[in-house]
C-alpha atoms as a PDB file:
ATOM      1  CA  UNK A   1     -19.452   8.161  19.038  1.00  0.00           C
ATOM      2  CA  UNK A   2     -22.924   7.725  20.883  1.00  0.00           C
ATOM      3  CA  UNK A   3     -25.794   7.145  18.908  1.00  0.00           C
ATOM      4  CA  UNK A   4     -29.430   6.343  19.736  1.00  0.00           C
ATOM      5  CA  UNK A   5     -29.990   2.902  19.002  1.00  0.00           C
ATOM      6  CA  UNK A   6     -34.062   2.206  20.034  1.00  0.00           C
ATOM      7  CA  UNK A   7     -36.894   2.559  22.302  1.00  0.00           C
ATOM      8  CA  UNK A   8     -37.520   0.147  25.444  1.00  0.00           C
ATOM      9  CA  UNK A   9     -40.501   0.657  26.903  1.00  0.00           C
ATOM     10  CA  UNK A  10     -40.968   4.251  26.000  1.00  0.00           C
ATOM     11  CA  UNK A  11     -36.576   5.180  26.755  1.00  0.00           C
ATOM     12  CA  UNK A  12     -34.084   5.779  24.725  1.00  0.00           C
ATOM     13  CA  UNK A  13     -31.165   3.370  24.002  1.00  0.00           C
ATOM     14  CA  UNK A  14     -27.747   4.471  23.020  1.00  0.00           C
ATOM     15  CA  UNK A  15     -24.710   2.892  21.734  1.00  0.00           C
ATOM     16  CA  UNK A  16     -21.017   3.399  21.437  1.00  0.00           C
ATOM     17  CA  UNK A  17     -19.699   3.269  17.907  1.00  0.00           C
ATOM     18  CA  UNK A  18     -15.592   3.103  18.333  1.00  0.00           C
ATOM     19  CA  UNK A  19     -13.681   3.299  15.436  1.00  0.00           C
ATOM     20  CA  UNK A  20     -12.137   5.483  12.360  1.00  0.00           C
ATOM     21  CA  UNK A  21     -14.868   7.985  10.687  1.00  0.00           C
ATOM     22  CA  UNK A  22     -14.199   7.791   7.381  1.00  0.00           C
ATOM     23  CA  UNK A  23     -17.296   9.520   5.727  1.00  0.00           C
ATOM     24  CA  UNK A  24     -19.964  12.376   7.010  1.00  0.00           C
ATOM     25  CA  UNK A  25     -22.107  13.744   4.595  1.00  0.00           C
ATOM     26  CA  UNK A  26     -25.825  14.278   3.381  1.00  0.00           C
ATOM     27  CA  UNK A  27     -26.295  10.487   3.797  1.00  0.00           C
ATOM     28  CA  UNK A  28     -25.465  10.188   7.403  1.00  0.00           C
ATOM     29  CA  UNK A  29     -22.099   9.046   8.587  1.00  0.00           C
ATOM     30  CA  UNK A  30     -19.725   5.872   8.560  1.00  0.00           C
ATOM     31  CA  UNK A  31     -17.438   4.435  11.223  1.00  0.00           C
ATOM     32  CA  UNK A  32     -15.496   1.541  10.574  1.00  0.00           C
ATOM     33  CA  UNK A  33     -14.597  -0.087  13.625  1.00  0.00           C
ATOM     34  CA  UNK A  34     -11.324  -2.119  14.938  1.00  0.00           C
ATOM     35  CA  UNK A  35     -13.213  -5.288  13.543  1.00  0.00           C
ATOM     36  CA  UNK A  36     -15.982  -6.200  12.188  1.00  0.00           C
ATOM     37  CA  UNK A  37     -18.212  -4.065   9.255  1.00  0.00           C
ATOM     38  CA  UNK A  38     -18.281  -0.561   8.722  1.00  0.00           C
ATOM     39  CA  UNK A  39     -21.126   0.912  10.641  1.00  0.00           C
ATOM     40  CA  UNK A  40     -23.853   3.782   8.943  1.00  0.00           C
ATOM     41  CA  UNK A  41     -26.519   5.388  10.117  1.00  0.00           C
ATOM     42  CA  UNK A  42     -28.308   8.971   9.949  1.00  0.00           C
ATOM     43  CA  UNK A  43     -26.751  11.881  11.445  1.00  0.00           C
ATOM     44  CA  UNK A  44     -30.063  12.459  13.253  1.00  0.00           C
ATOM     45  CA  UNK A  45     -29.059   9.512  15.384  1.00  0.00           C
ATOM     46  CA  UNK A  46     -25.967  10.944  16.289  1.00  0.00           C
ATOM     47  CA  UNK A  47     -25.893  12.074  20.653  1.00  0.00           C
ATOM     48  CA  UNK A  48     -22.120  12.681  20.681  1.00  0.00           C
ATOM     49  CA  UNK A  49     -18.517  12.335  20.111  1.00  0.00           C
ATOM     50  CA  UNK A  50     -15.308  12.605  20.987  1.00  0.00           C
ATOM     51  CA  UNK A  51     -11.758  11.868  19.707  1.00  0.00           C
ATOM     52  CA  UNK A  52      -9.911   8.558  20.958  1.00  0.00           C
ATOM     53  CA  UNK A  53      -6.208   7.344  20.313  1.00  0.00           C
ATOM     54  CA  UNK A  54      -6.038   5.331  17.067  1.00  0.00           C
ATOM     55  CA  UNK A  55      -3.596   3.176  18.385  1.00  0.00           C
ATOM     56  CA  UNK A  56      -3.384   0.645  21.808  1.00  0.00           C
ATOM     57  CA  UNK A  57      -1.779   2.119  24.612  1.00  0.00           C
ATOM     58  CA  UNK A  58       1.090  -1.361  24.576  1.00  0.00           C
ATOM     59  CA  UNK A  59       2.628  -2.341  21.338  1.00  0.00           C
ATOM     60  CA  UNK A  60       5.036  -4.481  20.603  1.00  0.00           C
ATOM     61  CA  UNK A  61       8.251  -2.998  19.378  1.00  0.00           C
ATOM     62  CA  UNK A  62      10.025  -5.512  17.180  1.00  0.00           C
ATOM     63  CA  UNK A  63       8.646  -5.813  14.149  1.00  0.00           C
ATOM     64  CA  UNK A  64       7.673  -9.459  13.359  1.00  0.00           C
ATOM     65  CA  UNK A  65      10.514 -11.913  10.950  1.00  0.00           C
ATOM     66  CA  UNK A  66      10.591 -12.321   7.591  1.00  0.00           C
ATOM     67  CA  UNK A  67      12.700 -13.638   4.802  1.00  0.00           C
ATOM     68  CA  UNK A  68      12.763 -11.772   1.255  1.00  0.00           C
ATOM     69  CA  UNK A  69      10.639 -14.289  -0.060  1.00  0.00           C
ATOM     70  CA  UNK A  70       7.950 -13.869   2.245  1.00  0.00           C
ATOM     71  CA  UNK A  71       8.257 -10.267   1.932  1.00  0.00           C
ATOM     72  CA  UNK A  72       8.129 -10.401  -1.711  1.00  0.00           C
ATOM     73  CA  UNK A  73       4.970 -12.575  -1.898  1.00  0.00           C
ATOM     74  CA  UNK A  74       3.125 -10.135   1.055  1.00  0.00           C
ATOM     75  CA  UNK A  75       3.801  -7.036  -0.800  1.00  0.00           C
ATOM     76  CA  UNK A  76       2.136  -8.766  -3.970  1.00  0.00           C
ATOM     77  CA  UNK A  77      -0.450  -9.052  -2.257  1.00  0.00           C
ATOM     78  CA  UNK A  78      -0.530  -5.547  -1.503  1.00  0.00           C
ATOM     79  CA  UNK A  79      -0.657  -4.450  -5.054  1.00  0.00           C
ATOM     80  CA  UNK A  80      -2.521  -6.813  -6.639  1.00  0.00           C
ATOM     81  CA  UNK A  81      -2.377  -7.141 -10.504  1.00  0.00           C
ATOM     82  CA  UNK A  82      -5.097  -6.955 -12.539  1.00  0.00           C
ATOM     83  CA  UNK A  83      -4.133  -9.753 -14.643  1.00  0.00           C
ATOM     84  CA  UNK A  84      -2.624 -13.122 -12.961  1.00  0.00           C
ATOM     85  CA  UNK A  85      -1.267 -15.910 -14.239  1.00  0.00           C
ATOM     86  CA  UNK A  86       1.081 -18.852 -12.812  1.00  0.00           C
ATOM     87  CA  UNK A  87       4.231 -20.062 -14.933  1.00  0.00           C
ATOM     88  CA  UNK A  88       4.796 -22.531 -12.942  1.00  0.00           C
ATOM     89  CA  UNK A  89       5.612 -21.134  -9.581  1.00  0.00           C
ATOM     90  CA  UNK A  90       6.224 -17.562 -11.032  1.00  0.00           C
ATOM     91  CA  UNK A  91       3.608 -15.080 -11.161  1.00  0.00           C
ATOM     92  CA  UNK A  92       2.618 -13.260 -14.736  1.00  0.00           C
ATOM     93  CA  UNK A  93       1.347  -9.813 -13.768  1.00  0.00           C
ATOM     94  CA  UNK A  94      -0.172  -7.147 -16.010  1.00  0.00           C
ATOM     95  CA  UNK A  95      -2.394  -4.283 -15.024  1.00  0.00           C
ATOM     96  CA  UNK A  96      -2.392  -2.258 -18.608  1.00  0.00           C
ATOM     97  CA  UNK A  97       1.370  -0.826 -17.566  1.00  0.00           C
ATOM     98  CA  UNK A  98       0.883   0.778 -14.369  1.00  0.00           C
ATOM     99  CA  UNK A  99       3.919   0.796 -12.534  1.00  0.00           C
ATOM    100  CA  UNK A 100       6.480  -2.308 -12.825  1.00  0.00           C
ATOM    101  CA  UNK A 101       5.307  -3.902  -9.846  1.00  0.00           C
ATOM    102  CA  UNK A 102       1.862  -4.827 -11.287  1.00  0.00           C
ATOM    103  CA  UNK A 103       3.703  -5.335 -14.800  1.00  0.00           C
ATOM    104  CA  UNK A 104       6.193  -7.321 -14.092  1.00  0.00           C
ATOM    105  CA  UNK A 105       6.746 -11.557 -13.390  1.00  0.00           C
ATOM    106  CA  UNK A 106       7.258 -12.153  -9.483  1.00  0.00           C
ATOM    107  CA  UNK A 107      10.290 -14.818 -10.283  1.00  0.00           C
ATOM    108  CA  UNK A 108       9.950 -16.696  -7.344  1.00  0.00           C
ATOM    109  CA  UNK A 109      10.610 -20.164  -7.268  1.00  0.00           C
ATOM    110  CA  UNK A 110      10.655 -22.790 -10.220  1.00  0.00           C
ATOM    111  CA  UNK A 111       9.048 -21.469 -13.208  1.00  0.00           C
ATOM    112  CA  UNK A 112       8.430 -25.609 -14.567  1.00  0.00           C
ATOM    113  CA  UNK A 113      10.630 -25.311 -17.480  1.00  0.00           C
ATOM    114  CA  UNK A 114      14.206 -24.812 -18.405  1.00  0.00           C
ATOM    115  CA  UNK A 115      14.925 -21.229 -18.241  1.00  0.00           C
ATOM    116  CA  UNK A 116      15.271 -19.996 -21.731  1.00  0.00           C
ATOM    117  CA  UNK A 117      11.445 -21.596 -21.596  1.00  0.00           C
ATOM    118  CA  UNK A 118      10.392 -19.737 -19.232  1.00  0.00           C
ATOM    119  CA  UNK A 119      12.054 -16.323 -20.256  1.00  0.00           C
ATOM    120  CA  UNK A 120      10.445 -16.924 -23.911  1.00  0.00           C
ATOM    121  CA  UNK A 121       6.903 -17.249 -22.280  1.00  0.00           C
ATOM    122  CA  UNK A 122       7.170 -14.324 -20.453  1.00  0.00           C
ATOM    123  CA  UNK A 123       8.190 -12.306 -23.677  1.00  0.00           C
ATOM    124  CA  UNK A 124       5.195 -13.668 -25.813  1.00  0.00           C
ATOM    125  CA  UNK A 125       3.062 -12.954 -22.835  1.00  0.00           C
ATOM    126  CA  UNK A 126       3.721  -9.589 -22.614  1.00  0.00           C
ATOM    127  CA  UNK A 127       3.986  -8.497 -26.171  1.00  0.00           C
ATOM    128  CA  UNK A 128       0.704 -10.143 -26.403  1.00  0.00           C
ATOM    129  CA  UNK A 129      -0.415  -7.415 -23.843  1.00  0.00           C
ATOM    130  CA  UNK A 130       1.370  -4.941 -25.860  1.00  0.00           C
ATOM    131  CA  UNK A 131       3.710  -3.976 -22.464  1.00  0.00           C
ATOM    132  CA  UNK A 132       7.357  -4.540 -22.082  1.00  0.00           C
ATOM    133  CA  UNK A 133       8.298  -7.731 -20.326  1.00  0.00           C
ATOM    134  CA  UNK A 134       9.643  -7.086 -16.616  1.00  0.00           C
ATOM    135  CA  UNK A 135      11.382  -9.630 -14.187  1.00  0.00           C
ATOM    136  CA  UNK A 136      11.318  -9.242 -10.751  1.00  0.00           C
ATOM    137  CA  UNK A 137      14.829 -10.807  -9.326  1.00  0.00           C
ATOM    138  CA  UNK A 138      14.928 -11.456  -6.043  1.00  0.00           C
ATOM    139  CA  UNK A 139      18.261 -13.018  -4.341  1.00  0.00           C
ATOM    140  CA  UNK A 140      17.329 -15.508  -2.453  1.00  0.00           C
ATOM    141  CA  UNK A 141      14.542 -16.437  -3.684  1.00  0.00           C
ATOM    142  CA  UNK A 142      14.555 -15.999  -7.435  1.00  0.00           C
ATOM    143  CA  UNK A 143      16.602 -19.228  -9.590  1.00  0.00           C
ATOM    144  CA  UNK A 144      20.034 -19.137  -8.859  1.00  0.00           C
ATOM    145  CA  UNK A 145      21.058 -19.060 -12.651  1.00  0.00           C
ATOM    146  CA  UNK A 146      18.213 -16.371 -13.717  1.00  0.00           C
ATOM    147  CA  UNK A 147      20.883 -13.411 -13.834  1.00  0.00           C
ATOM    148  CA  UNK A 148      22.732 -15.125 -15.910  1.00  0.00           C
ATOM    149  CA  UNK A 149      20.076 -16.101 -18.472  1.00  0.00           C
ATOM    150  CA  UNK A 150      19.421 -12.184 -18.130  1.00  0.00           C
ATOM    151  CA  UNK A 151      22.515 -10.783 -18.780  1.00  0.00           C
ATOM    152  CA  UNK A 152      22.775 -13.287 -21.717  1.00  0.00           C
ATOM    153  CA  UNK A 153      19.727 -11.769 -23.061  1.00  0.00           C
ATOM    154  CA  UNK A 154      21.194  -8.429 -22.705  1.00  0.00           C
ATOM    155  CA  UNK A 155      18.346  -7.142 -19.905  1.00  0.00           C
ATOM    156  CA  UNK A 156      18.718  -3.866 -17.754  1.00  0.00           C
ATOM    157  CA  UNK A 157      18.240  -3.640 -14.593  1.00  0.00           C
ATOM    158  CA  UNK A 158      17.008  -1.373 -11.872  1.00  0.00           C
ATOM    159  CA  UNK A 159      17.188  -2.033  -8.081  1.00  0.00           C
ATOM    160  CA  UNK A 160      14.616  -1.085  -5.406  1.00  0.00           C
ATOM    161  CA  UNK A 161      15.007  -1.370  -1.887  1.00  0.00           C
ATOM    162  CA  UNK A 162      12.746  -3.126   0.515  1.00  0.00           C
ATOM    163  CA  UNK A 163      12.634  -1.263   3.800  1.00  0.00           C
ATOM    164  CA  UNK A 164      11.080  -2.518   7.394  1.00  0.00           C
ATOM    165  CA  UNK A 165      10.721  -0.740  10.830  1.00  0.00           C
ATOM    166  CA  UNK A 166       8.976  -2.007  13.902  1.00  0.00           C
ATOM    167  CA  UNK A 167       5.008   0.019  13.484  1.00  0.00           C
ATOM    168  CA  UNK A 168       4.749   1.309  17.185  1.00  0.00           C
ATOM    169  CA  UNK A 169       7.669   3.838  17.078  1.00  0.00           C
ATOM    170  CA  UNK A 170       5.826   5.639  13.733  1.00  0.00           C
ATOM    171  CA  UNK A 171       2.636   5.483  15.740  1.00  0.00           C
ATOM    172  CA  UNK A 172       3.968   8.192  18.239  1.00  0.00           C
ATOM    173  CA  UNK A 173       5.636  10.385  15.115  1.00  0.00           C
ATOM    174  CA  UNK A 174       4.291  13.593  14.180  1.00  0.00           C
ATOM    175  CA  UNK A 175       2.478  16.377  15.786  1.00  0.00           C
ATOM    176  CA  UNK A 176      -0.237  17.130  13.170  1.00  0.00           C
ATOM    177  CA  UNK A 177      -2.423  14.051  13.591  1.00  0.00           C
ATOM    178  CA  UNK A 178      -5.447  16.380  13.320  1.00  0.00           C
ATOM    179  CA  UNK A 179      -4.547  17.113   9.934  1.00  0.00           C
ATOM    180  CA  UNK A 180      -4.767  13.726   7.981  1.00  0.00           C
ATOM    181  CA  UNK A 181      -8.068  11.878   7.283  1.00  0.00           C
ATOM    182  CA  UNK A 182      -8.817   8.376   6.321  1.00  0.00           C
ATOM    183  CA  UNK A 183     -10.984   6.695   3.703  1.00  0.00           C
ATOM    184  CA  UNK A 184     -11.582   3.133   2.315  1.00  0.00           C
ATOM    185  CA  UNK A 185     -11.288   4.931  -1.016  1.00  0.00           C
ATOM    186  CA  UNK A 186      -9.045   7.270  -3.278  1.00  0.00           C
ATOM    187  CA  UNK A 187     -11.444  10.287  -4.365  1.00  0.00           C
ATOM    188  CA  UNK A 188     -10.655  12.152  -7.570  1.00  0.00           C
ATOM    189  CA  UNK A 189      -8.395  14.076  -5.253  1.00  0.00           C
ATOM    190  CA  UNK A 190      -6.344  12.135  -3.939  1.00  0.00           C
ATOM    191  CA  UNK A 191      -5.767  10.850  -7.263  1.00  0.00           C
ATOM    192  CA  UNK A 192      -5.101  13.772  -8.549  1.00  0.00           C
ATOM    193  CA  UNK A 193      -2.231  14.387  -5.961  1.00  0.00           C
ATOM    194  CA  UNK A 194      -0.518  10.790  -6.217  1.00  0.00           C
ATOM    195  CA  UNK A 195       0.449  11.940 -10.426  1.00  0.00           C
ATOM    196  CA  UNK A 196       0.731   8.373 -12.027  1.00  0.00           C
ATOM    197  CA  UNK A 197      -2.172   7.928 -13.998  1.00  0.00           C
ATOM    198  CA  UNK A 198      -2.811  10.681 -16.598  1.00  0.00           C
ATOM    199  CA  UNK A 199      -5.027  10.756 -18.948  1.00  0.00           C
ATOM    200  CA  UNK A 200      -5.229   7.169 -20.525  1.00  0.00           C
ATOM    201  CA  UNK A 201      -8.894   5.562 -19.491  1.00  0.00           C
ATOM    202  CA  UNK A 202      -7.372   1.773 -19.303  1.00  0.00           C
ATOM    203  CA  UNK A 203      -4.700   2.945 -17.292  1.00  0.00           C
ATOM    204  CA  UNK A 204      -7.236   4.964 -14.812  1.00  0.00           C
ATOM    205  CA  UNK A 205      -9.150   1.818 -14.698  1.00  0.00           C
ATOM    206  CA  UNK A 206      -6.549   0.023 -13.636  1.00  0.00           C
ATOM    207  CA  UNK A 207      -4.474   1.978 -11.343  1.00  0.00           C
ATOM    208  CA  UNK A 208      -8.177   2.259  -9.301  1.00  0.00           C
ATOM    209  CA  UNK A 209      -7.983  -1.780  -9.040  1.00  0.00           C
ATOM    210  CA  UNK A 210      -4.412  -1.905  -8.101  1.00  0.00           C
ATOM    211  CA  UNK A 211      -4.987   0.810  -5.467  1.00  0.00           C
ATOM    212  CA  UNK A 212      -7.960  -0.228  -3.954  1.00  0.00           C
ATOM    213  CA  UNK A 213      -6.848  -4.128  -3.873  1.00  0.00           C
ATOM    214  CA  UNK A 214      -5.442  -5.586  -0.831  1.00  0.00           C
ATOM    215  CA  UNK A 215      -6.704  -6.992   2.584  1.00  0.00           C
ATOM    216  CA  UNK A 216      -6.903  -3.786   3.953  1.00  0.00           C
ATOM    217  CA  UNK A 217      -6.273  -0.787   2.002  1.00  0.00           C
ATOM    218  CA  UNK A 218      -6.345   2.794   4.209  1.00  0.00           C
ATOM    219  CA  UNK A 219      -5.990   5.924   2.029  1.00  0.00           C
ATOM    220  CA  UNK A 220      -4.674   9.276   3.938  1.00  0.00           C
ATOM    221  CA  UNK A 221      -4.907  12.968   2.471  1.00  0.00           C
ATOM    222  CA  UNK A 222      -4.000  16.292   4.368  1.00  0.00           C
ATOM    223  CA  UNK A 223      -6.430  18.208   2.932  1.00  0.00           C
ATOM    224  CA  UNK A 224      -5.546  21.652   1.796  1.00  0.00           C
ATOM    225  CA  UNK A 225      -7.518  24.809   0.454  1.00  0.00           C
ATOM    226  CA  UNK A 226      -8.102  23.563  -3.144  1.00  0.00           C
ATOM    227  CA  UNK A 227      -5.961  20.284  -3.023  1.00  0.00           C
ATOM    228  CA  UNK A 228      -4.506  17.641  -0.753  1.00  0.00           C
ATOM    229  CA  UNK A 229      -1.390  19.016   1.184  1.00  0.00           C
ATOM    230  CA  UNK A 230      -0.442  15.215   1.000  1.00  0.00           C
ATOM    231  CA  UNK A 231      -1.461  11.659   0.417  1.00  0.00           C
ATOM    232  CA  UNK A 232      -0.456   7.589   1.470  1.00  0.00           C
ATOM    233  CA  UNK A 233      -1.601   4.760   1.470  1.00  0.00           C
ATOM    234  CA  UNK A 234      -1.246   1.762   3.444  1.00  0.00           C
ATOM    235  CA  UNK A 235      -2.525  -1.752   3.340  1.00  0.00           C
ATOM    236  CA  UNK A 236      -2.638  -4.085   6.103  1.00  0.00           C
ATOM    237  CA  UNK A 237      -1.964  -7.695   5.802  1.00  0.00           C
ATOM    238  CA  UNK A 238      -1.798  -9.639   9.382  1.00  0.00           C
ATOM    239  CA  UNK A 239       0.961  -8.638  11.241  1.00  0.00           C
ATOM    240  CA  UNK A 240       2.658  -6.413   8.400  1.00  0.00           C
ATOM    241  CA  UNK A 241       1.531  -2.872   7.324  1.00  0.00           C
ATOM    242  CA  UNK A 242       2.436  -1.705   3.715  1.00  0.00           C
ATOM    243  CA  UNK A 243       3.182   2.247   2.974  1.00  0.00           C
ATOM    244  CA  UNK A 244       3.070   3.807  -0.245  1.00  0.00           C
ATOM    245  CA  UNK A 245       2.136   6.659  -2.501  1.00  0.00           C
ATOM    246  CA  UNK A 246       3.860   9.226   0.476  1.00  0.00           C
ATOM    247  CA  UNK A 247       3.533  12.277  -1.915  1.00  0.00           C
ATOM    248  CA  UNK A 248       3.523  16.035  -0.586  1.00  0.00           C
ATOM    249  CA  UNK A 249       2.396  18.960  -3.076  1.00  0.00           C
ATOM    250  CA  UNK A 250       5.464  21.028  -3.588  1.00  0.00           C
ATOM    251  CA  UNK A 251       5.216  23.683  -1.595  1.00  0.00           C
ATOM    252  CA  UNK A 252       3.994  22.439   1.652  1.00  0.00           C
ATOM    253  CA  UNK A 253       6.920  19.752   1.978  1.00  0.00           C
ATOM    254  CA  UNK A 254       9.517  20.071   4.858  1.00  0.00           C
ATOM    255  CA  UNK A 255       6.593  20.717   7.212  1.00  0.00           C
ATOM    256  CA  UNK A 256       6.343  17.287   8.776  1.00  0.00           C
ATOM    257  CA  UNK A 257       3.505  16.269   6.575  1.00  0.00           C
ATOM    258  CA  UNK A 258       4.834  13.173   5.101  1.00  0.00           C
ATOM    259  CA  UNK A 259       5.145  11.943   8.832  1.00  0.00           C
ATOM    260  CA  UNK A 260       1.920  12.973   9.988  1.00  0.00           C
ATOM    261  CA  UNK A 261       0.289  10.764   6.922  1.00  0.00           C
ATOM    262  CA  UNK A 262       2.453   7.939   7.585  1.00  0.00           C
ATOM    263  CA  UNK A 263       2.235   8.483  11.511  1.00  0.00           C
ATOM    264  CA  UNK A 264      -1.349   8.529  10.985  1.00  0.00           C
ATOM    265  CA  UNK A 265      -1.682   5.489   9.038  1.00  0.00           C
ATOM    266  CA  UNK A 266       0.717   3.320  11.054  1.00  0.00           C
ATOM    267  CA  UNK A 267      -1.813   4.005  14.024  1.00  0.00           C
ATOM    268  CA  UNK A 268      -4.597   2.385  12.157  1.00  0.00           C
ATOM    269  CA  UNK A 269      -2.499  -0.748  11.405  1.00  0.00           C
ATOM    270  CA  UNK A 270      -1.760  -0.506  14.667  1.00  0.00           C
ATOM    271  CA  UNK A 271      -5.625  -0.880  15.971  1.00  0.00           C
ATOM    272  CA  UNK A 272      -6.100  -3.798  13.168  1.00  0.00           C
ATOM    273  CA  UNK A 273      -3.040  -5.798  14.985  1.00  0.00           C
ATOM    274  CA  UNK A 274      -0.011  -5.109  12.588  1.00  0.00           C
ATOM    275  CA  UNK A 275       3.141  -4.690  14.267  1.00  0.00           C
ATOM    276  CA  UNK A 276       5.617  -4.310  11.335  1.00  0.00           C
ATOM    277  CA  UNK A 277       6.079  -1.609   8.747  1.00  0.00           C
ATOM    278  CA  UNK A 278       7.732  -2.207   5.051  1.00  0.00           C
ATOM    279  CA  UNK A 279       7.903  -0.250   2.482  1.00  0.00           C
ATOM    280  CA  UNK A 280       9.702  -0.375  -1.433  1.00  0.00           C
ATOM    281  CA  UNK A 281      11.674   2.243  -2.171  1.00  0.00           C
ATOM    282  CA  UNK A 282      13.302   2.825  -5.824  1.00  0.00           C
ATOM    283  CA  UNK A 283      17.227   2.803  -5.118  1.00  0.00           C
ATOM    284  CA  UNK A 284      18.175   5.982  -6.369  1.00  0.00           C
ATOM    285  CA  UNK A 285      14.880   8.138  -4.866  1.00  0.00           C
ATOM    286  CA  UNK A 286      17.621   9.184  -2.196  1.00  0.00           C
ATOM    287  CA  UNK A 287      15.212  11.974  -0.922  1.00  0.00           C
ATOM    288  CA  UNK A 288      12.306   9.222   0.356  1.00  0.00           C
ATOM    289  CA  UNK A 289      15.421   7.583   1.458  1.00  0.00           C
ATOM    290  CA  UNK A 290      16.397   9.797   3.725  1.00  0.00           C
ATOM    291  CA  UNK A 291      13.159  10.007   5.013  1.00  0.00           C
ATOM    292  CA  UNK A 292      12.275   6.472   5.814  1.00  0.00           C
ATOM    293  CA  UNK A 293      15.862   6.392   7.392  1.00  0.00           C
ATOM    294  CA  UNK A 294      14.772   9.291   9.575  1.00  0.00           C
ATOM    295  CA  UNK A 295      11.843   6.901  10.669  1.00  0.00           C
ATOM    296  CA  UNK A 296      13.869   4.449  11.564  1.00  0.00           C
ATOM    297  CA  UNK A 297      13.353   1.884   8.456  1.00  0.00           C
ATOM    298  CA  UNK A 298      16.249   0.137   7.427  1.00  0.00           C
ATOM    299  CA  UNK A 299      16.742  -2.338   4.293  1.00  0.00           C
ATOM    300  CA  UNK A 300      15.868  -5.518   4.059  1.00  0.00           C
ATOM    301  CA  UNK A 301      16.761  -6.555   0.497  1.00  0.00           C
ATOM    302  CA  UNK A 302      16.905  -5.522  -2.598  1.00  0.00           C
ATOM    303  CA  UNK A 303      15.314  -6.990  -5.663  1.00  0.00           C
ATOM    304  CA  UNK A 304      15.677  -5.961  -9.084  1.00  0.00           C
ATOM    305  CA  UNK A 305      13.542  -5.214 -12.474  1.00  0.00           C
ATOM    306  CA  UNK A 306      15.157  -6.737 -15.261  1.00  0.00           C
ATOM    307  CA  UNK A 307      13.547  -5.431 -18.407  1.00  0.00           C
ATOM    308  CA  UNK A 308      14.062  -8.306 -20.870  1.00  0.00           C
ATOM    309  CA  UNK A 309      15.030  -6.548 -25.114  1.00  0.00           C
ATOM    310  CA  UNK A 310      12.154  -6.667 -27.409  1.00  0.00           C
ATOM    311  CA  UNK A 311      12.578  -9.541 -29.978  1.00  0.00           C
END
């Protein structure tokens, strides 16, 4: 976008203003650019504009190495808990019970205490929160004898699959790019569309904080005639970019939309320097499965919730 900038000696000075547009309204308009702070200023101001790739004409396409661990410990970071607190070198989690990943212990590491120990904390710490107590087992990476303390304690378990693709070839996916728009920030809408919330106010609350936390967090919607056609989300942490929250209403899916969103987001990692795509993926949702396979993701590792038996 151009916009007028100042005066010099009686002329007009414009600028360029490259970057995603994520708000125009009665307050003027927004542009976030590739680095640096989102830039605002009146729609008065604004000379022209035109539409520019999202993502670099050369990108790399390997996606970058990493182990489950380091995985693990990015994608934490990509749904940040409300609640933290170290056991050692586990991670207590608790974000008033929404979803397992922000609920659960990240068992990575030595928890600083014999086993038993440690599984006792976690169980006090979590009834004290009034939420079931959740392990996240991760092999390698989680203490070799932890299943078997588990399955002594009679907990159940339920796998999820960590997926990764190289970003660039999802860049080039889709033909509806025009359809998808970005935001900083899940409106009412979009909530609306992604379903997990309800009607519990603690839970709203903090299902907003886990959404919106992260290094970078990107929100997509296809917007429809009274409601999104689809949502994502993606947050981008150095060179990897996370995807989640790929929902399309009913009736509009099988019409590439789900690409488009994810196509579209995997271009703005792109332009922030991400080169990698992952993704987590419960193991028996075999209709995302099939997608992601489609888009050339393939699995990593698994890692398992083990929900430990009230006492």
């Amino acid at each position: 976008m151009r916009r007028l900038s100042e005066f010099v000696d009686g002329r007009p000075v414009f600028r360029d203003v490259i970057g995603v547009l994520v708000s125009w309204d009665d307050h003027g308009l927004t542009v976030v650019p590739r680095t640096g702070q989102p830039v605002s200023f009146p729609e008065k101001l604004l000379v022209a504009g035109k539409a520019v790739p999202l993502f670099p004409a050369r990108l790399s396409s390997r996606a970058p190495q990493a182990d489950p661990v380091e995985l693990q410990r990015i994608a934490a970071r990509g749904w940040p808990a409300v609640e933290q607190e170290a056991l050692g070198e586990w991670t207590l989690r608790a974000s008033a019970g929404f979803t397992r990943r922000a609920n659960s212990v990240q068992a990575l590491g030595d928890p600083g205490r014999p086993l038993p120990e440690a599984l006792t904390a976690v169980r006090d710490w979590y009834r004290e929160r009034g939420l079931p107590a959740y392990v996240e087992v991760v092999d390698p990476g989680s203490p070799k004898d932890l299943t078997a303390e588990l399955d002594r304690l009679g907990a159940r378990y339920a796998p999820t699959l960590v997926r990764t693709a190289p970003l660039a070839p999802l860049t080039r996916l889709g033909s509806g790019h025009d359809r998808v728009r970005l935001s900083r920030t899940a409106g009412p809408e979009w909530l609306a569309q992604y379903r997990r919330v309800g009607d519990d106010a603690a839970l709203e609350r903090a299902a907003a904080l886990v959404l919106h936390g992260g290094p970078s967090v990107w929100f997509a919607t296809a917007p429809g005639p009274d409601a999104p056609l689809a949502i994502g989300r993606c947050v981008v942490d150095g060179p990897w970019a996370c995807f989640g929250a790929i929902e399309v209403t009913p009736y509009a899916r099988r019409t590439g939309l789900a690409t488009d969103v994810m196509a579209v987001l995997a271009a703005r990692a792109a332009e922030e320097g991400a080169s990698g795509a992952y993704l987590q993926v419960e193991a028996e949702n075999t209709g995302a499965i099939a997608l992601y396979d489609r888009l050339g993701f393939r699995t990593s590792h698994t890692y398992h919730y083990a929900q430990l038996p009230q006492r």
